[in-house]
PDB file of N, CA and C in Angstrom:
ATOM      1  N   UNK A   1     -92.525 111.813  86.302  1.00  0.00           N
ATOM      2  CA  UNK A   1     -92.919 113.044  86.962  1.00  0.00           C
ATOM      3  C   UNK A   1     -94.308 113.436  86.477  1.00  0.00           C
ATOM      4  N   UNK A   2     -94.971 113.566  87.339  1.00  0.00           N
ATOM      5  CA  UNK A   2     -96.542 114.002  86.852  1.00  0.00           C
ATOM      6  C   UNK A   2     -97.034 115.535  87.476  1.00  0.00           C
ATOM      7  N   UNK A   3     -97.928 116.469  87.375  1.00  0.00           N
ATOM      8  CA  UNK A   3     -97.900 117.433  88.257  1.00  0.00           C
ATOM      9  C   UNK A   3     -99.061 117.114  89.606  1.00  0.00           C
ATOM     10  N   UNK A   4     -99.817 115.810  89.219  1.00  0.00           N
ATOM     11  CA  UNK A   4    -100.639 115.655  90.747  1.00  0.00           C
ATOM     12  C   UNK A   4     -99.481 115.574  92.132  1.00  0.00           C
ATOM     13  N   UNK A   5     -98.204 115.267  91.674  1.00  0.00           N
ATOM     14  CA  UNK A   5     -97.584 114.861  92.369  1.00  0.00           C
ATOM     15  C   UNK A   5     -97.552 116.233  93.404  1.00  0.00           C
ATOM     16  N   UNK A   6     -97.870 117.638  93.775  1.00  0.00           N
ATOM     17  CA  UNK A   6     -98.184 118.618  93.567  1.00  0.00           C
ATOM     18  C   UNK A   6     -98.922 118.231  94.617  1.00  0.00           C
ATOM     19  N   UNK A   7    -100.128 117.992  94.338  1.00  0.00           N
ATOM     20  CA  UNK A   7    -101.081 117.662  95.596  1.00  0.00           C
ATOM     21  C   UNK A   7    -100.496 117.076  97.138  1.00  0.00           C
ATOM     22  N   UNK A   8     -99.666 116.333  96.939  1.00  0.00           N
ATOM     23  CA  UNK A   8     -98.938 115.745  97.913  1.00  0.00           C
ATOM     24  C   UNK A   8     -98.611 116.683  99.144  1.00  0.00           C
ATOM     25  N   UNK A   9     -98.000 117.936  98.183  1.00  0.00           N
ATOM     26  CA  UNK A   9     -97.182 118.943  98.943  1.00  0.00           C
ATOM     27  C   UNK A   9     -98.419 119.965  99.821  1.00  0.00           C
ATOM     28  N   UNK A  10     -98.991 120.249  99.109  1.00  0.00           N
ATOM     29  CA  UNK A  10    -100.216 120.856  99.071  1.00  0.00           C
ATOM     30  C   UNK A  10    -101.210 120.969  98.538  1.00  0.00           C
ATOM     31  N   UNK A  11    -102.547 120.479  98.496  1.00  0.00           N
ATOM     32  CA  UNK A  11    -103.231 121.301  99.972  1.00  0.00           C
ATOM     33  C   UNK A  11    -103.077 119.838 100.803  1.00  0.00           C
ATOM     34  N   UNK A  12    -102.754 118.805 100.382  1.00  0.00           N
ATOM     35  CA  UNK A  12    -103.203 116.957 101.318  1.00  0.00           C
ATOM     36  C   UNK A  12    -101.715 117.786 101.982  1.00  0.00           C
ATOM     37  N   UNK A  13    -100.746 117.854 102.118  1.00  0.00           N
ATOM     38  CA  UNK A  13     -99.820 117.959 103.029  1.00  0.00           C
ATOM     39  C   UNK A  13     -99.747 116.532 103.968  1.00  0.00           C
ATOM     40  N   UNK A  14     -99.349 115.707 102.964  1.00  0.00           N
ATOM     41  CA  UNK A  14     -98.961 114.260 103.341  1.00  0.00           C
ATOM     42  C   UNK A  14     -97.785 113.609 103.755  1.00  0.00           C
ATOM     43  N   UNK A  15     -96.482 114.824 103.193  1.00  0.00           N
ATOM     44  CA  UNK A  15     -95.392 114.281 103.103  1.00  0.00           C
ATOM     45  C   UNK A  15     -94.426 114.246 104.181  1.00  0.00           C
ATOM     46  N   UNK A  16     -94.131 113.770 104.969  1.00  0.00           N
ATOM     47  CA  UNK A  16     -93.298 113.923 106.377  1.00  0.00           C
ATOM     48  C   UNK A  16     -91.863 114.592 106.079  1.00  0.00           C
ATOM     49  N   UNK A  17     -91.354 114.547 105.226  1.00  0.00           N
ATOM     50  CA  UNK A  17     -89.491 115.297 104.708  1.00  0.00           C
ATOM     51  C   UNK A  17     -90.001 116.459 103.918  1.00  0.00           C
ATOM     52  N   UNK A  18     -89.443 117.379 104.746  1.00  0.00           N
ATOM     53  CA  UNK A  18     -89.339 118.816 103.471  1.00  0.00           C
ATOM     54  C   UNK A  18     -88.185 118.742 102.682  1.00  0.00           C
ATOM     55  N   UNK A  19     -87.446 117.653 102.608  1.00  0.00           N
ATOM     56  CA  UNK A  19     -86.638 116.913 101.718  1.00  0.00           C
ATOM     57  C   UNK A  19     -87.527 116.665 100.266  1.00  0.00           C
ATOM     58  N   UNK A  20     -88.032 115.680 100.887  1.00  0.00           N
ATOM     59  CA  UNK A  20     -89.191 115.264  99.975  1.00  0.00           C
ATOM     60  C   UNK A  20     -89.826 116.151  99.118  1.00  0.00           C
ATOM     61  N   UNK A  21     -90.711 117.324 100.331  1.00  0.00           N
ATOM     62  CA  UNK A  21     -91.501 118.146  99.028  1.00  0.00           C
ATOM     63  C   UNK A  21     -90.407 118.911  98.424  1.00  0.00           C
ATOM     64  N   UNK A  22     -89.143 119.143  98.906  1.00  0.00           N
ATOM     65  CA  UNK A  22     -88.502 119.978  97.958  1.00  0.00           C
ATOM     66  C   UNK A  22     -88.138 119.575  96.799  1.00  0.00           C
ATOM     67  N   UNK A  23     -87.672 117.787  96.399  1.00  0.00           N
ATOM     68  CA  UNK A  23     -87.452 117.076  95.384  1.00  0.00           C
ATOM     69  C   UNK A  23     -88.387 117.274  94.510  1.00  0.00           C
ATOM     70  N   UNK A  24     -90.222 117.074  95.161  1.00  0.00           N
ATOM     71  CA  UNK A  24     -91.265 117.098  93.839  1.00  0.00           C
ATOM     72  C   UNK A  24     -91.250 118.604  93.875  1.00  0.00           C
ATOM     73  N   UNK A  25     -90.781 119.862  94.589  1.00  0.00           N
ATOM     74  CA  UNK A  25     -91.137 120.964  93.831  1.00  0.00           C
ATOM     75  C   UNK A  25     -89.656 121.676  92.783  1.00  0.00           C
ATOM     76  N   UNK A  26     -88.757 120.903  93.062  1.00  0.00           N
ATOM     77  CA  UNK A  26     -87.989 121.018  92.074  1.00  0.00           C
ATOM     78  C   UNK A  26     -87.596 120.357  90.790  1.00  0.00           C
ATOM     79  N   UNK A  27     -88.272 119.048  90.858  1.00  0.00           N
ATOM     80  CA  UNK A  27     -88.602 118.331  89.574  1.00  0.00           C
ATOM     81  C   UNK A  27     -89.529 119.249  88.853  1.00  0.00           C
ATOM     82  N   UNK A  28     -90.795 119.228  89.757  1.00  0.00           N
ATOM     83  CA  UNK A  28     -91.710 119.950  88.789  1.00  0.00           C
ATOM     84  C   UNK A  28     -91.394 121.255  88.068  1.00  0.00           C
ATOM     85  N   UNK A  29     -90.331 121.887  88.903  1.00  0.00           N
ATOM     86  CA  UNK A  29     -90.008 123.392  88.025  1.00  0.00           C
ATOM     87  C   UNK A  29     -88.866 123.318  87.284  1.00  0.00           C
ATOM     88  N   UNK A  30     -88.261 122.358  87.184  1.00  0.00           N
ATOM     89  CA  UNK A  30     -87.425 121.884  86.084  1.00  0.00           C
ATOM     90  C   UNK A  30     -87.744 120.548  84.724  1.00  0.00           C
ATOM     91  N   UNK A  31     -89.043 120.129  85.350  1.00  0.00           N
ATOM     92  CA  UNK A  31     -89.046 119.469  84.160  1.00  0.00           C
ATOM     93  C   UNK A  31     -90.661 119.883  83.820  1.00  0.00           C
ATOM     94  N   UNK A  32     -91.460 120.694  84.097  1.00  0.00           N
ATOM     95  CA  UNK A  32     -93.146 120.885  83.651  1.00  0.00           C
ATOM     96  C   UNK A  32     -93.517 122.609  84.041  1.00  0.00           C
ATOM     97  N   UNK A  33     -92.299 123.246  84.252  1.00  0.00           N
ATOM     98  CA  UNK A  33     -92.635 124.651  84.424  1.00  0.00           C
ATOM     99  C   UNK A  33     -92.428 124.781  83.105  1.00  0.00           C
ATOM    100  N   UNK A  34     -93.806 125.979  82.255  1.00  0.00           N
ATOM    101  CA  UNK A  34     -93.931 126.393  81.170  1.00  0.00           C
ATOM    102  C   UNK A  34     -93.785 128.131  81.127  1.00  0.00           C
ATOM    103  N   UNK A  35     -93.903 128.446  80.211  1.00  0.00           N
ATOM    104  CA  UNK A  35     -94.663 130.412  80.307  1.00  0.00           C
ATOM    105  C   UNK A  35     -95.790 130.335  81.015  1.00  0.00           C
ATOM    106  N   UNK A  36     -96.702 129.653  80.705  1.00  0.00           N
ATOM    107  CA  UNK A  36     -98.119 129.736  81.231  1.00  0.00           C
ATOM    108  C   UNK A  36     -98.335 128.870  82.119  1.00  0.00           C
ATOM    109  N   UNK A  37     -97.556 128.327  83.284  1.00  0.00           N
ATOM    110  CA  UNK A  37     -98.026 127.397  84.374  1.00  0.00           C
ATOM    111  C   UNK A  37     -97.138 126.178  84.390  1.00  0.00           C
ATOM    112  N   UNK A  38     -97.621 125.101  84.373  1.00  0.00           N
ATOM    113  CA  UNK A  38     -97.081 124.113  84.189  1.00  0.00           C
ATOM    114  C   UNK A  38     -98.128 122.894  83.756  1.00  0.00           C
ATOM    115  N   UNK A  39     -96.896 122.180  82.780  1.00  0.00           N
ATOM    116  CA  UNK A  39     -97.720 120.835  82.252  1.00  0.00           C
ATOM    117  C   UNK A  39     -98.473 119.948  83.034  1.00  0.00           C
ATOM    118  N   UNK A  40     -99.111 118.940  82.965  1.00  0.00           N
ATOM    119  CA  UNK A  40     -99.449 117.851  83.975  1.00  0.00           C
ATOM    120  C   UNK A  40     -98.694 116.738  83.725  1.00  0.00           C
ATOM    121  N   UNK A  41     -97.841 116.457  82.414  1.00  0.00           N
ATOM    122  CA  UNK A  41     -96.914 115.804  82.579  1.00  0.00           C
ATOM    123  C   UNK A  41     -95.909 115.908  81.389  1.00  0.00           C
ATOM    124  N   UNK A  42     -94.742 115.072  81.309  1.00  0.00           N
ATOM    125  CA  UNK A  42     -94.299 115.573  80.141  1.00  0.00           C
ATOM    126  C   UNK A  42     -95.104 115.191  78.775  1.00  0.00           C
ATOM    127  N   UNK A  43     -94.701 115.726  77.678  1.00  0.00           N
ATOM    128  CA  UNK A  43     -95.189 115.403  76.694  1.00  0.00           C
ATOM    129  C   UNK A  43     -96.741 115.848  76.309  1.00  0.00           C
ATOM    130  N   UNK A  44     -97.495 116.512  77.595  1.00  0.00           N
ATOM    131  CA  UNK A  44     -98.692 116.890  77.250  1.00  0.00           C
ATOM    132  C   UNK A  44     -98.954 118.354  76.883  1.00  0.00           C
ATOM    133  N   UNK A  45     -99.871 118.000  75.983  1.00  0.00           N
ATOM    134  CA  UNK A  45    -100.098 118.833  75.045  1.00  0.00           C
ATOM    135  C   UNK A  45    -101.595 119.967  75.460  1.00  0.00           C
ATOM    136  N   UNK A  46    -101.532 119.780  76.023  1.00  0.00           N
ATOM    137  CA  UNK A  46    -102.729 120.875  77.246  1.00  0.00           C
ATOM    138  C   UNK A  46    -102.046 122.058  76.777  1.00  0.00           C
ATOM    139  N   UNK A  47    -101.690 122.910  76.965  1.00  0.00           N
ATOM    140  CA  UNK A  47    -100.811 124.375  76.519  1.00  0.00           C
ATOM    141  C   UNK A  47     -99.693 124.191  75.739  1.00  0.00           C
ATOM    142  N   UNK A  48     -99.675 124.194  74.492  1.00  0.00           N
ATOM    143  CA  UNK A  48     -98.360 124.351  73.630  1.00  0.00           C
ATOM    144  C   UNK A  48     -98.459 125.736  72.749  1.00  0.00           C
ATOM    145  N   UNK A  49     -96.645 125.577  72.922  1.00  0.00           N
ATOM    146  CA  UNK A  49     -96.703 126.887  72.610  1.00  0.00           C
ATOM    147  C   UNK A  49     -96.748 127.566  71.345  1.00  0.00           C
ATOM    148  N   UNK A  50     -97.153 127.015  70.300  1.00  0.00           N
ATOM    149  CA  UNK A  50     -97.968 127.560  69.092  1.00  0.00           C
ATOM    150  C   UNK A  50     -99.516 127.945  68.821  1.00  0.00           C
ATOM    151  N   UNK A  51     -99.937 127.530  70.043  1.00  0.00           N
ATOM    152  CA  UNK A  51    -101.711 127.258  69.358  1.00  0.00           C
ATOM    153  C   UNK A  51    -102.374 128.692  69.360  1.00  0.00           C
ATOM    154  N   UNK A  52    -101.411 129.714  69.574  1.00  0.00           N
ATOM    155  CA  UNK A  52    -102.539 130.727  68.977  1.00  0.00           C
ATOM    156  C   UNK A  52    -102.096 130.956  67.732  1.00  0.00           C
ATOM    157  N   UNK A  53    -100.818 130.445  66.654  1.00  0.00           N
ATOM    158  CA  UNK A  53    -100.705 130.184  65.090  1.00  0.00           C
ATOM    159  C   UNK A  53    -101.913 129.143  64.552  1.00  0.00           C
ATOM    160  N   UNK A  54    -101.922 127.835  65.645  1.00  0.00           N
ATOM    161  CA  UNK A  54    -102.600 127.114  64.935  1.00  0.00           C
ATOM    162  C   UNK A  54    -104.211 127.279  64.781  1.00  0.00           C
ATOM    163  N   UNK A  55    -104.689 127.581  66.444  1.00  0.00           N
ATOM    164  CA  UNK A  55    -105.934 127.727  65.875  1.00  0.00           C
ATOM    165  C   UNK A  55    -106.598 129.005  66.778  1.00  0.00           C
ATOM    166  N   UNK A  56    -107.504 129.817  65.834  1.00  0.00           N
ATOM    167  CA  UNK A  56    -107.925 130.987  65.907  1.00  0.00           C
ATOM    168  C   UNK A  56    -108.771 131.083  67.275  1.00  0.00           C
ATOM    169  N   UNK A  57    -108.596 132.355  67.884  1.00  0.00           N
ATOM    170  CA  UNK A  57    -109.192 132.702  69.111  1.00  0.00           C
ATOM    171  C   UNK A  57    -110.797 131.794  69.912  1.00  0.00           C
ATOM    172  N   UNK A  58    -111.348 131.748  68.602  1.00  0.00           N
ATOM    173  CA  UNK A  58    -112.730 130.795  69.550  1.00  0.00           C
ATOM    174  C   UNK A  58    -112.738 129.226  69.275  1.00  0.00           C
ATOM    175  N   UNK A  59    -111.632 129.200  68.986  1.00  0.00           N
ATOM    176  CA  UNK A  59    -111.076 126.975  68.791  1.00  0.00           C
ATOM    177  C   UNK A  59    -109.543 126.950  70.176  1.00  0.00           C
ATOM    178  N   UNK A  60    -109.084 128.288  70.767  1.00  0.00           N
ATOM    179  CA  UNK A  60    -108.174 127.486  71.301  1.00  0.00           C
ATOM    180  C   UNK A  60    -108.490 127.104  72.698  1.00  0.00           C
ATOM    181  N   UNK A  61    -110.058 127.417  73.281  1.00  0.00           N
ATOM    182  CA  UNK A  61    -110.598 126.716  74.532  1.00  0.00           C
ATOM    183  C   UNK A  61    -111.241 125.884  74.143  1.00  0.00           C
ATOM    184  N   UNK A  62    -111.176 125.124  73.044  1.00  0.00           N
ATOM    185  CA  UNK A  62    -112.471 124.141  72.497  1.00  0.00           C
ATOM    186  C   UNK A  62    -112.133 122.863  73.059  1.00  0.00           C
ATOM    187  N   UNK A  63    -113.369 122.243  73.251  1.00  0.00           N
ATOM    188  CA  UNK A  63    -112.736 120.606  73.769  1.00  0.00           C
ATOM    189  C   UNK A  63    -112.540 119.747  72.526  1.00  0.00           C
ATOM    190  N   UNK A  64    -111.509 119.157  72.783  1.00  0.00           N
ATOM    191  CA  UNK A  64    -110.376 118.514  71.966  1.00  0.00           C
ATOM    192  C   UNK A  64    -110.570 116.699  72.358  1.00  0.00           C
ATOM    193  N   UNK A  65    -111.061 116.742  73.907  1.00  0.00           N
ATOM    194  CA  UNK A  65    -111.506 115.448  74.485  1.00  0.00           C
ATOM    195  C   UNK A  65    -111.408 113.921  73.487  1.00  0.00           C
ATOM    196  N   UNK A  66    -112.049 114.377  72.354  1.00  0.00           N
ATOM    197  CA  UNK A  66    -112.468 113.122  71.337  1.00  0.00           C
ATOM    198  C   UNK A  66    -111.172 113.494  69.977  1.00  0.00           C
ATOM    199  N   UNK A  67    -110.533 114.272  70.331  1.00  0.00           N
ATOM    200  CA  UNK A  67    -109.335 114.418  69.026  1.00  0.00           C
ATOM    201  C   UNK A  67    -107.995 114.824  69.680  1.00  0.00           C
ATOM    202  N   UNK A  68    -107.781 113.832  71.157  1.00  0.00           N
ATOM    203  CA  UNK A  68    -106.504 114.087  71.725  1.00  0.00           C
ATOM    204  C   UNK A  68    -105.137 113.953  70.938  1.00  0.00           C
ATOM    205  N   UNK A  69    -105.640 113.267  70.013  1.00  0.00           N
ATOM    206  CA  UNK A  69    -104.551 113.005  68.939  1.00  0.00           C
ATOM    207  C   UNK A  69    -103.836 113.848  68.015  1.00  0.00           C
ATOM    208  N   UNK A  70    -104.915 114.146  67.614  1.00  0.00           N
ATOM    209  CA  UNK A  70    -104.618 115.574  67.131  1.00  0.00           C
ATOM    210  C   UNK A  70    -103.887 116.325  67.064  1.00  0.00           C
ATOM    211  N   UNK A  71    -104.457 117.378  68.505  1.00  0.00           N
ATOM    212  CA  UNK A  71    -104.079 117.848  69.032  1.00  0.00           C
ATOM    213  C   UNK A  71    -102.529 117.993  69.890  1.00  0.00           C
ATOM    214  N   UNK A  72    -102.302 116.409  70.213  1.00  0.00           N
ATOM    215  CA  UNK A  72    -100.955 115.769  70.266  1.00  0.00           C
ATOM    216  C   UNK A  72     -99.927 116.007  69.510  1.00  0.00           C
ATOM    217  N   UNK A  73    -100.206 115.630  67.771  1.00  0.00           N
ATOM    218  CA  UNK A  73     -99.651 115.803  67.159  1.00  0.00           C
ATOM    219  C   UNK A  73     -98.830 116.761  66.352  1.00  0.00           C
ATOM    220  N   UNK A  74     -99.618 118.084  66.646  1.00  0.00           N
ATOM    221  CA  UNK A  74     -99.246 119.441  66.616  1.00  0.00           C
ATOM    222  C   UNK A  74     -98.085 119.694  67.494  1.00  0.00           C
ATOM    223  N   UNK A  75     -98.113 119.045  68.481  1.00  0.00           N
ATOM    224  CA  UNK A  75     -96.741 119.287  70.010  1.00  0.00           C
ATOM    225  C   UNK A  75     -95.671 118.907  69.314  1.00  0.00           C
ATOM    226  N   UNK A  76     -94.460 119.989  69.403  1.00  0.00           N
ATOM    227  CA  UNK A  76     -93.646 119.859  69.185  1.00  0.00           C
ATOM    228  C   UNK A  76     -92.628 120.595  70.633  1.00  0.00           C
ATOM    229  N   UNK A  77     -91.845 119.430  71.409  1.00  0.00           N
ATOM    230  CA  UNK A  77     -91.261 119.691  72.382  1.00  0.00           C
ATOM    231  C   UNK A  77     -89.883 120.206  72.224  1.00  0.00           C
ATOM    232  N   UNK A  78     -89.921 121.295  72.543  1.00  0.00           N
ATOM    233  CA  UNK A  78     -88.998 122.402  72.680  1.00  0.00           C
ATOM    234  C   UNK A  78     -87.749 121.584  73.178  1.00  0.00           C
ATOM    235  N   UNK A  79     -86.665 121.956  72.763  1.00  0.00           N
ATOM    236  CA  UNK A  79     -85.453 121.379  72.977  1.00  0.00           C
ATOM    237  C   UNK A  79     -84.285 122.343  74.232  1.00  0.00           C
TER     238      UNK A  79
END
């Protein structure tokens, strides 16, 4: 499950079954709906939900680009 999958539904409106988009819009809100939006896939670490403990107000928009790892590693997926 990824969230481009998303695009499909809308705005490309590609998909011929509203079967269909209903499957990717109910995957997506059961497996990548967050508090703040949704993931782009599982396991990513784009919004987790500690980082205003971990890092202070002018590091938590910082680019991370070259320390995805990192940043990764801090994720701890909610059970």
């Amino acid at each position: 499950m990824d969230g481009a999958l998303l695009f499909l539904v809308y705005p490309l409106d590609v998909l011929k079954s509203r079967a269909m988009e209903n499957s990717i819009l109910n995957l997506t809100q059961s497996r990548l709906l967050g508090p703040k939006g949704i993931k782009r896939y599982l396991g990513d670490s784009y919004f987790s939900q500690d980082y205003d403990r971990w890092f202070p107000p002018e590091q938590q928009a910082a680019d991370f680009s070259n320390s995805i790892a990192y940043r990764d590693a801090l994720l701890q997926p909610r059970m």
